[in-house]
Protein backbone atom coordinates (compact mmCIF):
# COMPACT_ATOMS: atom_id res chain seq x y z
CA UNK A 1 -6.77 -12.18 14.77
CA UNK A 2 -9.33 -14.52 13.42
CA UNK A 3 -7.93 -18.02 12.11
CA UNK A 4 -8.83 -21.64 11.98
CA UNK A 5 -8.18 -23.69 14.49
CA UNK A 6 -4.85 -25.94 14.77
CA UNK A 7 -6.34 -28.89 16.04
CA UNK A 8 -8.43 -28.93 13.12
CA UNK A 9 -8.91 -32.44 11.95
CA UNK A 10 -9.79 -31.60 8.02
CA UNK A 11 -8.25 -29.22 5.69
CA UNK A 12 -8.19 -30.48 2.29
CA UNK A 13 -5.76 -27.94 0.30
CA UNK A 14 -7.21 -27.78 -4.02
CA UNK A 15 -3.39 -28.16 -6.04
CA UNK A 16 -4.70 -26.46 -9.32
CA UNK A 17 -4.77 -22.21 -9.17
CA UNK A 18 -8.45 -20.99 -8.73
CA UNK A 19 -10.27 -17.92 -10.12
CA UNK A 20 -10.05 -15.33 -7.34
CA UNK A 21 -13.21 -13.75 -8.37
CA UNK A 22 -14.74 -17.20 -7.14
CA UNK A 23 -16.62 -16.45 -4.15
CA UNK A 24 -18.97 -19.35 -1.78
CA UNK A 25 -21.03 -20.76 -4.39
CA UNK A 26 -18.34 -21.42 -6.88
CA UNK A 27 -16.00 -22.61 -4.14
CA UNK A 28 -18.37 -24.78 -3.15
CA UNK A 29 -19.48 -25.73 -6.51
CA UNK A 30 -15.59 -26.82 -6.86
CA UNK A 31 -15.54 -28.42 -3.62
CA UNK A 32 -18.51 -30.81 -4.97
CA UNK A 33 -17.57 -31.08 -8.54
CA UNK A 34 -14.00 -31.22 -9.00
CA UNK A 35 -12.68 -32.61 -5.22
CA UNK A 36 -15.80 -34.90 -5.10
CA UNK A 37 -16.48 -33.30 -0.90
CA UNK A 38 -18.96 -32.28 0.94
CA UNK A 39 -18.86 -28.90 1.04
CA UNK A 40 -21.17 -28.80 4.56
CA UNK A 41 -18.86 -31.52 5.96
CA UNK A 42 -17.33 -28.05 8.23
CA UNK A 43 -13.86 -29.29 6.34
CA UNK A 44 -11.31 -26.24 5.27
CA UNK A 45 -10.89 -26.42 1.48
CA UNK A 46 -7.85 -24.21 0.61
CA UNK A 47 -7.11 -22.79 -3.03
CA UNK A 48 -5.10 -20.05 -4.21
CA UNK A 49 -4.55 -18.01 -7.30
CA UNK A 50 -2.26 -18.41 -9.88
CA UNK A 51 0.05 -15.92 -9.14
CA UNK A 52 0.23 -17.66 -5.41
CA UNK A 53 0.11 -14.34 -3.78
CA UNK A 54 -4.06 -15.16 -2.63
CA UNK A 55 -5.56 -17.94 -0.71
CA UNK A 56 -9.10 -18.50 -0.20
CA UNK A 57 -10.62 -21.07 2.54
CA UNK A 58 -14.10 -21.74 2.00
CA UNK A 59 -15.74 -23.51 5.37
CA UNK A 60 -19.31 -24.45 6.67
CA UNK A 61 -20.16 -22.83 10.20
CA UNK A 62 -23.56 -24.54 11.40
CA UNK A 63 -25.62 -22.17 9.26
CA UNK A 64 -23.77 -20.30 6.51
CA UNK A 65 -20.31 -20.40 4.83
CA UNK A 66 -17.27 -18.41 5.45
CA UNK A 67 -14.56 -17.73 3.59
CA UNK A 68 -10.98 -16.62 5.25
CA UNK A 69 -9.25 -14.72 2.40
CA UNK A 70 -5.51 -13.55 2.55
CA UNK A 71 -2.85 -12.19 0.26
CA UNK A 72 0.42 -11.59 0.30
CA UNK A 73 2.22 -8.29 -0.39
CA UNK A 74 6.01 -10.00 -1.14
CA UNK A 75 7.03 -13.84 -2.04
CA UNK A 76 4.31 -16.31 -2.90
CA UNK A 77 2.58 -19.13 -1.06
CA UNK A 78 4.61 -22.93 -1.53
CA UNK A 79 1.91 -24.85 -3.02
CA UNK A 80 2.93 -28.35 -4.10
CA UNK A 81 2.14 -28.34 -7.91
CA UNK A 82 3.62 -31.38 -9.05
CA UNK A 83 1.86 -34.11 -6.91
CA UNK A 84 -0.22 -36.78 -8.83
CA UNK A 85 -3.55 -35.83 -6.69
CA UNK A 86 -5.90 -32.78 -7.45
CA UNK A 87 -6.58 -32.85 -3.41
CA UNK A 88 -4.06 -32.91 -0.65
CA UNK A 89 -4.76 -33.49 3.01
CA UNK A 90 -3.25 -30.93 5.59
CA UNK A 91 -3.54 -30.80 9.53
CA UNK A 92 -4.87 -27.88 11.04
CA UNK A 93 -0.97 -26.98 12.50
CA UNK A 94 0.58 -27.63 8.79
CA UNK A 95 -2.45 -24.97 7.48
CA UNK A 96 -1.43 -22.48 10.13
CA UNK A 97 2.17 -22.60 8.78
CA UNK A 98 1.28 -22.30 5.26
CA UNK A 99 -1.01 -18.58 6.37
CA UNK A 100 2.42 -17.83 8.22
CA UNK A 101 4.39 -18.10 5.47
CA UNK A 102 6.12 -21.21 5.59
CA UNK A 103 7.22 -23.54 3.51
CA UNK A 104 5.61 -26.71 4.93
CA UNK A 105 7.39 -29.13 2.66
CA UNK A 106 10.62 -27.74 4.22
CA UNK A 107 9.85 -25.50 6.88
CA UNK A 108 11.19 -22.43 5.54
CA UNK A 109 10.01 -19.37 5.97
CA UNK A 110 8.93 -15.76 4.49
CA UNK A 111 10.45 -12.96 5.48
CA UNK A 112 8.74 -10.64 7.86
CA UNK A 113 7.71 -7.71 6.84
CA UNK A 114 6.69 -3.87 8.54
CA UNK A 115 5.38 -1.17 7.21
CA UNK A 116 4.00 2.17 8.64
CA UNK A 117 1.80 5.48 7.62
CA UNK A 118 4.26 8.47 6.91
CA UNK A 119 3.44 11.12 8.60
């Protein structure tokens, strides 16, 4: 499984729902812009749709930029909607929670799901 690191030091999650369609220059143009970062800074800068089924993380890796994409097929990403800044800070542990489902404002989590091909 590919995944950021826990022990990352800066993940900077964007409150407002994004344009899924956006792909690494307009996330980076937001990152710039709007969040007023450095989008080469190798930060994580998190968004998600408005539906909060899809999360994008745009990143910087030495010479190009990735972008770690995942969606849910049942319940939504908790994204904190009502704080008073556009950005909020996250530790790399807190942004592996959030991709597992949790809630990390209170630590509750999604329901696991399993699937398999009929035969």
């Amino acid at each position: 499984m590919i995944r950021p690191d826990i022990t990352l030091d800066a993940v900077y999650l964007y409150r407002k729902p994004v344009d899924m369609r956006k792909q690494m220059t307009g996330l980076s143009a937001l990152v710039e812009g709007i969040m007023k970062r450095d989008p080469f800074s190798g930060a994580l800068f998190v968004f998600i749709n408005k539906t909060r089924t899809r999360l994008k993380i745009l990143y910087w890796e030495t010479n190009g930029f990735v972008v770690y994409y995942k969606r849910l097929e049942a319940e939504k990403f908790s994204w904190p909607l009502k704080e008073d800044a556009e950005t909020i800070s996250l530790s790399g542990q807190q942004l592996s929670w959030l991709l597992d489902g949790y809630n990390i404002f209170d630590l509750k989590p999604h329901q696991k799901l399993r699937y398999s091909l009929a035969s």
